[in-house]
N, C-alpha and C. Protein backbone atom coordinates (compact mmCIF):
# COMPACT_ATOMS: atom_id res chain seq x y z
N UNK A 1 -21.12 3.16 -27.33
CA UNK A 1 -19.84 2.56 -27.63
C UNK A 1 -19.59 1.32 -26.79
N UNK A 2 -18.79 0.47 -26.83
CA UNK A 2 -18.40 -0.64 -26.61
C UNK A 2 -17.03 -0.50 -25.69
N UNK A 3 -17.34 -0.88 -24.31
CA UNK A 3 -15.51 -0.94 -23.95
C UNK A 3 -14.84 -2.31 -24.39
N UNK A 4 -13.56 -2.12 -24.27
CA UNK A 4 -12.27 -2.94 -24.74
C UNK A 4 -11.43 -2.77 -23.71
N UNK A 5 -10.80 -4.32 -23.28
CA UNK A 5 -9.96 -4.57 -22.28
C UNK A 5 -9.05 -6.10 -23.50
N UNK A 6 -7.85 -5.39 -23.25
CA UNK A 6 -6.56 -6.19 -24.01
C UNK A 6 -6.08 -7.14 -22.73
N UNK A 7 -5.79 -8.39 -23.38
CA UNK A 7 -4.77 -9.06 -22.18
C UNK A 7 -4.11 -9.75 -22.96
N UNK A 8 -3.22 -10.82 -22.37
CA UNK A 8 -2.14 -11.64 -23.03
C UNK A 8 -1.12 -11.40 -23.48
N UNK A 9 -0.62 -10.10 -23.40
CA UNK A 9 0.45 -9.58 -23.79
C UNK A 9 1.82 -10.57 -23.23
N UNK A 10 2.90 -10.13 -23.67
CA UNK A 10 4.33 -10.67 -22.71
C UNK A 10 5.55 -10.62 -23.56
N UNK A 11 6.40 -10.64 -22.59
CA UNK A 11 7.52 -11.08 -23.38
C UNK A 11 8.02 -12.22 -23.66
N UNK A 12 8.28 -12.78 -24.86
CA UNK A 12 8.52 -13.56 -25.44
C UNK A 12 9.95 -13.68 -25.94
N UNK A 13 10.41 -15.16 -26.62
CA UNK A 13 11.68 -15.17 -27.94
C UNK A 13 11.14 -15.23 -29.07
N UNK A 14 12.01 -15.13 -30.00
CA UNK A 14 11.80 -15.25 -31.30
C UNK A 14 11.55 -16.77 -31.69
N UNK A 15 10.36 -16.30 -32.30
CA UNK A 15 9.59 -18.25 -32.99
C UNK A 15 8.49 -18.32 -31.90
N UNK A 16 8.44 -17.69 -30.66
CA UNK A 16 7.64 -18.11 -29.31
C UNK A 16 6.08 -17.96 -30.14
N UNK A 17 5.32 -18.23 -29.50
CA UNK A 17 3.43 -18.36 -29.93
C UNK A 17 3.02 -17.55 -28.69
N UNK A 18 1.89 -16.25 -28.74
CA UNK A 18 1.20 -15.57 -27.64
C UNK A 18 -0.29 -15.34 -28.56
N UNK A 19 -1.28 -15.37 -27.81
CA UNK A 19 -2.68 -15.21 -27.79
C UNK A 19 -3.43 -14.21 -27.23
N UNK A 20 -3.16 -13.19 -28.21
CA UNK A 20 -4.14 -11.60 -26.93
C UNK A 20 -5.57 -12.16 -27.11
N UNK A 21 -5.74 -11.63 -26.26
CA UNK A 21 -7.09 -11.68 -26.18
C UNK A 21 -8.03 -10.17 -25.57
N UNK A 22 -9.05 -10.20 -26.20
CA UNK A 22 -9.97 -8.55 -25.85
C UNK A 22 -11.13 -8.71 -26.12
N UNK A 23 -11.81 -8.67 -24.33
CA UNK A 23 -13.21 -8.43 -23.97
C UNK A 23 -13.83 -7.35 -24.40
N UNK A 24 -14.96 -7.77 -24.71
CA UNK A 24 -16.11 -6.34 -24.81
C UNK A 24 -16.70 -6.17 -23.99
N UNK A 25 -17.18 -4.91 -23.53
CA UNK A 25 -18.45 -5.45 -22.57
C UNK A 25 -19.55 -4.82 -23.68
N UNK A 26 -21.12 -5.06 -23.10
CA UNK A 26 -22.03 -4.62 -23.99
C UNK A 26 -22.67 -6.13 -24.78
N UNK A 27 -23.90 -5.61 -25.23
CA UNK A 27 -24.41 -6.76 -25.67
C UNK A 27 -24.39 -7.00 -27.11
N UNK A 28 -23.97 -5.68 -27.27
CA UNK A 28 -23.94 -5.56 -29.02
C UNK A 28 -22.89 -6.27 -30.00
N UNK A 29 -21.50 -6.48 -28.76
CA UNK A 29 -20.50 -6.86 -29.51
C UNK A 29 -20.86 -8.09 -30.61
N UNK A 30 -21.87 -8.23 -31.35
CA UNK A 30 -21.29 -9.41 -32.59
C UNK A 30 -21.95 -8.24 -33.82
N UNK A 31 -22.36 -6.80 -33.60
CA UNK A 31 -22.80 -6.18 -34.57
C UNK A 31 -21.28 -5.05 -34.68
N UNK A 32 -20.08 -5.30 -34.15
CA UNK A 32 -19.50 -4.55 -34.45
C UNK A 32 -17.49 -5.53 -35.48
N UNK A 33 -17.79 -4.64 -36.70
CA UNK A 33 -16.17 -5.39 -37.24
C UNK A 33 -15.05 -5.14 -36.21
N UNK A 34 -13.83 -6.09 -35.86
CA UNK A 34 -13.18 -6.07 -34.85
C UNK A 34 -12.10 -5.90 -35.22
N UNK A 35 -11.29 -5.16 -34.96
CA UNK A 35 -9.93 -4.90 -35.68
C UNK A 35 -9.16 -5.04 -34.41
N UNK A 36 -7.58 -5.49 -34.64
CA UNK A 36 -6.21 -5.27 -33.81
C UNK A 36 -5.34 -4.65 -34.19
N UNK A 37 -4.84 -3.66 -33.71
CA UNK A 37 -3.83 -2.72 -34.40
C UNK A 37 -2.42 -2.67 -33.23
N UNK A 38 -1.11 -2.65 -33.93
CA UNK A 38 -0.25 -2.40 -33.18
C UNK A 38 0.42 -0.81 -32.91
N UNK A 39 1.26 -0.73 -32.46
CA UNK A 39 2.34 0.41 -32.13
C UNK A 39 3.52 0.31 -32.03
N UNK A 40 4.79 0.48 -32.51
CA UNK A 40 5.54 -0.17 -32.09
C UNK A 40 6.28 1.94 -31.63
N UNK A 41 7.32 1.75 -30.35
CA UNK A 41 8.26 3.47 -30.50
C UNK A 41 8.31 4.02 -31.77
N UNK A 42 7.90 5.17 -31.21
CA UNK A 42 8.51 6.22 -32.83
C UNK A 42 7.66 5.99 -34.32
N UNK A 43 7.07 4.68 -34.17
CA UNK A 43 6.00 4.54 -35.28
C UNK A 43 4.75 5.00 -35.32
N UNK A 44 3.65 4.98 -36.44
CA UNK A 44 2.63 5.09 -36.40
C UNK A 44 1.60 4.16 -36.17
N UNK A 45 0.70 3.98 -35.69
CA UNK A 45 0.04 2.78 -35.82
C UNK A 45 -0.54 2.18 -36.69
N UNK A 46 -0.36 0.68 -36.60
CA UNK A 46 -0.35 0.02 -37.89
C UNK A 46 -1.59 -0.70 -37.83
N UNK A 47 -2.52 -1.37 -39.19
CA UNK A 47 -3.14 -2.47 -38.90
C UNK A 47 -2.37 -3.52 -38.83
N UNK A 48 -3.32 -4.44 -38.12
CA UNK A 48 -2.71 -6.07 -38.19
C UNK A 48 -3.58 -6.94 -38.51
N UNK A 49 -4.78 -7.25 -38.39
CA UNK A 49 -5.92 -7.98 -38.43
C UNK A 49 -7.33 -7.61 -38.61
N UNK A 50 -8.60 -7.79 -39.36
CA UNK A 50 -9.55 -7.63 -38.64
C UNK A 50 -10.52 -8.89 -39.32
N UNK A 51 -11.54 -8.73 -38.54
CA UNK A 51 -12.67 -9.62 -38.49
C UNK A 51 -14.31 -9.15 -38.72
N UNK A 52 -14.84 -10.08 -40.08
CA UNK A 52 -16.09 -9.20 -39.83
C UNK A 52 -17.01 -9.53 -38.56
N UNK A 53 -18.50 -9.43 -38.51
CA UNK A 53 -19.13 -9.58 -37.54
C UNK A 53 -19.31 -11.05 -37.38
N UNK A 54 -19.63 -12.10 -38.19
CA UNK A 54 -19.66 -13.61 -37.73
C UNK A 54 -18.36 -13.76 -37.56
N UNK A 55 -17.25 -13.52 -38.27
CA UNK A 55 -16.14 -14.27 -38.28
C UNK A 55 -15.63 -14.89 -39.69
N UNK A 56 -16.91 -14.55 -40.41
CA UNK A 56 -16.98 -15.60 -41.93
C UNK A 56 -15.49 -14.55 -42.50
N UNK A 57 -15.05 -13.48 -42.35
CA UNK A 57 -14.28 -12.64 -42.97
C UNK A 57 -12.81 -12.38 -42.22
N UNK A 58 -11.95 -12.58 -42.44
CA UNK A 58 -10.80 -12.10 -41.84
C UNK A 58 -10.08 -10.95 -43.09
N UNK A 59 -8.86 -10.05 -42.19
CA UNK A 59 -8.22 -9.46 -42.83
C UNK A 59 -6.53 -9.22 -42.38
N UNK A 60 -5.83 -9.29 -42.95
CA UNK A 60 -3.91 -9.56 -42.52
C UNK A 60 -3.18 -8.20 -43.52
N UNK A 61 -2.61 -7.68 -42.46
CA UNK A 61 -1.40 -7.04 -43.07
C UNK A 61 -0.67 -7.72 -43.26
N UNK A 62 0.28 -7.67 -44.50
CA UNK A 62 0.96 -8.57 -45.23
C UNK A 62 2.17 -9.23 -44.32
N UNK A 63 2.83 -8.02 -43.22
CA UNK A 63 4.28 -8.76 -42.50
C UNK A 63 3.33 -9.54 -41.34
N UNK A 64 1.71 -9.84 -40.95
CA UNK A 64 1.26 -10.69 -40.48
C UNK A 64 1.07 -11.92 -41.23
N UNK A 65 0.52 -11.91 -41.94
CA UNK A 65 -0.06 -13.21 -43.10
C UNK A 65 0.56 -14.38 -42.61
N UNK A 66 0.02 -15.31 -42.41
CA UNK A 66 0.71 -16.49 -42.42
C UNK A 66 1.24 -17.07 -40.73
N UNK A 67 1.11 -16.19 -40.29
CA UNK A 67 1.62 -16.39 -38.51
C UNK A 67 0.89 -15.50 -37.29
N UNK A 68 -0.05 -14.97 -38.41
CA UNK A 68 -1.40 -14.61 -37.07
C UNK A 68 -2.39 -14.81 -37.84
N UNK A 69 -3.15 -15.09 -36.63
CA UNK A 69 -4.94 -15.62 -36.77
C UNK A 69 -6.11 -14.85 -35.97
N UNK A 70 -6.97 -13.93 -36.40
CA UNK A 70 -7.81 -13.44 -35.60
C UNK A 70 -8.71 -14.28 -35.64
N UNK A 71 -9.82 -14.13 -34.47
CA UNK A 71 -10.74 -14.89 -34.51
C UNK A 71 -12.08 -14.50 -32.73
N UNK A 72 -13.51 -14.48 -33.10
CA UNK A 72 -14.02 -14.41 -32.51
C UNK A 72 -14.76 -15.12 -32.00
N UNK A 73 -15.01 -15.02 -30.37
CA UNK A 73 -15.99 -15.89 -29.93
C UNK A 73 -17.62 -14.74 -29.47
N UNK A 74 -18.61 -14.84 -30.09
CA UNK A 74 -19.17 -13.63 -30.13
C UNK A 74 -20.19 -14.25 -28.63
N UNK A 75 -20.24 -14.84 -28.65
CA UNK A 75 -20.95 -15.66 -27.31
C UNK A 75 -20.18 -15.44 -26.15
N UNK A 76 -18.86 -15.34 -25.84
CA UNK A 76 -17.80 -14.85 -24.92
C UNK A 76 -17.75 -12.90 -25.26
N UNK A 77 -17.65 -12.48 -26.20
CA UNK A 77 -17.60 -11.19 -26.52
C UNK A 77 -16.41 -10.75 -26.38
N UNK A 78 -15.77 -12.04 -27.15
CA UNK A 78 -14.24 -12.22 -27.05
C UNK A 78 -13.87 -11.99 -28.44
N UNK A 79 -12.64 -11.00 -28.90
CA UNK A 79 -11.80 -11.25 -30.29
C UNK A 79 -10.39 -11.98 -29.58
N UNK A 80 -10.08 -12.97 -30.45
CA UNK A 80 -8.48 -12.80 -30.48
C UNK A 80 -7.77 -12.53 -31.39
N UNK A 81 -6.44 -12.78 -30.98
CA UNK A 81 -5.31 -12.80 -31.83
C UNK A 81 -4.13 -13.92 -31.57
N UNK A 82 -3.87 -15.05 -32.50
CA UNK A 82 -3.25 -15.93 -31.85
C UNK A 82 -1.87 -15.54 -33.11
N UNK A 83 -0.93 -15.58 -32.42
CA UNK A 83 0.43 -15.13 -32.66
C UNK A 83 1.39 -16.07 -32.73
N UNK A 84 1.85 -16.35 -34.06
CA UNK A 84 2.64 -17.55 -33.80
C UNK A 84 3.94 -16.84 -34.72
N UNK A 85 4.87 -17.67 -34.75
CA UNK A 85 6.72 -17.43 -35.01
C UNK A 85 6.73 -16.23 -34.97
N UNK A 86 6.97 -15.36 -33.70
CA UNK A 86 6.69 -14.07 -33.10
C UNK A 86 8.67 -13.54 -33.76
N UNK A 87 8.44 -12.48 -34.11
CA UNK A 87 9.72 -11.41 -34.53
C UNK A 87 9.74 -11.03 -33.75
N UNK A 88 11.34 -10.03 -33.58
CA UNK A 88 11.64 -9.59 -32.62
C UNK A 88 10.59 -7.74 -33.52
N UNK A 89 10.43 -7.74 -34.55
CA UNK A 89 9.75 -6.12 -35.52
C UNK A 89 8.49 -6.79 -35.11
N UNK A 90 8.09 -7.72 -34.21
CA UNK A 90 6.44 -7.70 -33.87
C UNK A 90 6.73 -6.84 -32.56
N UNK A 91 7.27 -6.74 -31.78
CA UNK A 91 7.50 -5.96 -30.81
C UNK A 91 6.56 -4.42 -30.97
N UNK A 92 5.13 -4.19 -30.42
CA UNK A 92 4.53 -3.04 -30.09
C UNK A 92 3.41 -3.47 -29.35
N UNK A 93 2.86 -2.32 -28.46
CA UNK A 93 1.39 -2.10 -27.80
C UNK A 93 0.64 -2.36 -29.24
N UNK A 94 -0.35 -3.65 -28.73
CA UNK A 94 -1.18 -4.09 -29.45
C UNK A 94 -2.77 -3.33 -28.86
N UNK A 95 -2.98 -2.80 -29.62
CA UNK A 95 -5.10 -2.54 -29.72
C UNK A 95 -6.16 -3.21 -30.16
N UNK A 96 -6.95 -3.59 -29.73
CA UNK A 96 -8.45 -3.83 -30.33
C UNK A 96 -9.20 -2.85 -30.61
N UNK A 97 -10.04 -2.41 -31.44
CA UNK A 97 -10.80 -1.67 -32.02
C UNK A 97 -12.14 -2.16 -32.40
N UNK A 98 -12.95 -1.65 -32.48
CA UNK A 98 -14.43 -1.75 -32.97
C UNK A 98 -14.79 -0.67 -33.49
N UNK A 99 -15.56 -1.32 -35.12
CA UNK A 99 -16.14 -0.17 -35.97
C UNK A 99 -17.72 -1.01 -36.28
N UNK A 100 -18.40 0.27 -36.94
CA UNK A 100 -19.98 -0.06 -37.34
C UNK A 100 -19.33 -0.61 -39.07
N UNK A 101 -18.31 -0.66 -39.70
CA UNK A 101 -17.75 -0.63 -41.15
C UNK A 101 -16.42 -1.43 -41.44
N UNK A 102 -16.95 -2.09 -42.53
CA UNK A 102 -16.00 -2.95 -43.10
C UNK A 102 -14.14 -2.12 -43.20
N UNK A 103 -13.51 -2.09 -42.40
CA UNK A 103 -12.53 -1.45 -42.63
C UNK A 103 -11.34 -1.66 -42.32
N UNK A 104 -10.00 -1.30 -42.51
CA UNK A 104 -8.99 -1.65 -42.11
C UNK A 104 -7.87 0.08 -41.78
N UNK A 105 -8.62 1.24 -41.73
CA UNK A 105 -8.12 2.12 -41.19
C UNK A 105 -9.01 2.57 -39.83
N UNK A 106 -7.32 2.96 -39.13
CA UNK A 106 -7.75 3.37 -37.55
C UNK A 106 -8.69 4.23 -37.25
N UNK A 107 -8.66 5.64 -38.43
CA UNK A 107 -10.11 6.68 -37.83
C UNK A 107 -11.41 5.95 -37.82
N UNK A 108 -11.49 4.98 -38.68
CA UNK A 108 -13.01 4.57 -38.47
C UNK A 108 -13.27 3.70 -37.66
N UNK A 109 -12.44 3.34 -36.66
CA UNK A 109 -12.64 2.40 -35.42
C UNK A 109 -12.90 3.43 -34.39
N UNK A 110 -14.33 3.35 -33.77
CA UNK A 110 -14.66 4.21 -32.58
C UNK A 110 -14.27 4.20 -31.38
N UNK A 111 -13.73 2.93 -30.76
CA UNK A 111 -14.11 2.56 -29.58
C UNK A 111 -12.36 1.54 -29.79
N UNK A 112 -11.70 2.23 -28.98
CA UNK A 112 -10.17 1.12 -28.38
C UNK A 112 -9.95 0.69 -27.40
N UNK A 113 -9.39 -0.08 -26.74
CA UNK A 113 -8.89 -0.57 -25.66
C UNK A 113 -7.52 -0.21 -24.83
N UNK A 114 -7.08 -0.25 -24.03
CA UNK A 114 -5.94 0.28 -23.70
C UNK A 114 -4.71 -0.13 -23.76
N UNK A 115 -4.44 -1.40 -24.66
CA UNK A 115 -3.30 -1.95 -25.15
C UNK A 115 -2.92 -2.94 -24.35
N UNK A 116 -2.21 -3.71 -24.99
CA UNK A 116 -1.43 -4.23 -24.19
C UNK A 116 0.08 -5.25 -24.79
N UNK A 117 1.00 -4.74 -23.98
CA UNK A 117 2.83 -4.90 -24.65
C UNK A 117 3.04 -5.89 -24.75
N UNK A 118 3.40 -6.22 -26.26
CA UNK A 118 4.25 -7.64 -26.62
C UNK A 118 5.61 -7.31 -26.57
N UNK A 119 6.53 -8.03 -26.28
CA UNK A 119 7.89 -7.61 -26.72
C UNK A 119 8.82 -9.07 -27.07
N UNK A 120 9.30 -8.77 -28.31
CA UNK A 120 9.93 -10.39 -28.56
C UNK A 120 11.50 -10.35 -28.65
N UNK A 121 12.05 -10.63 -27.93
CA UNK A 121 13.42 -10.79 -27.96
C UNK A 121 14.16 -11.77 -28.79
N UNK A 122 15.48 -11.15 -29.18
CA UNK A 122 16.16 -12.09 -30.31
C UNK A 122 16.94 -12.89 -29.71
């Protein structure tokens, strides 16, 4: 498996721009699809993004579309997530994930990271 370390989190306003970012370690990271998933209290966890293994592929949950961008640097063994006209309903612990499969549900991501809190104020 692959570890995952989240950063960039913060608190923000509404409209503000933030950039997580999540290391892999391991050498394998450009053979694995990269997903970001949030949390927000009391919810379930949601997708938000993923990426295939070059990058040639992205994927958006629809209340993302349009104001986030995943994207990898597989040479850094870096995914991001660049976050722009941030809601105050973007507000949750954000995850990175890695799967061996084209996917956009959480059981088939093996390997998570330990989050890390956006919170956007109105």
């Amino acid at each position: 498996q692959v570890q995952l370390v989240e950063s960039g989190g913060g608190l923000v306003q509404t409209g503000d721009s933030l950039r997580l970012s999540c290391a892999a370690s391991g050498r394998t990271f450009s053979s694995y699809f990269m997903g970001w998933f949030r949390q927000a209290p009391g919810k379930e966890r949601e997708f938000v993004a993923s990426i295939s293994w070059s990058g040639a592929r992205t994927y958006y949950a629809e209340s993302v579309k349009g104001r986030f961008t995943i994207s990898r640097d597989n040479a850094k063994n870096t995914v991001y997530l660049q976050m722009n006209s941030l809601r105050p309903e973007d507000t949750a612990v954000y995850y990175c994930a890695a799967a061996n499969v084209v996917t956009t549900t959480p059981g088939n991501f093996g390997s998570w990271g330990q989050g890390t809190q956006v919170t956007v104020s109105s």
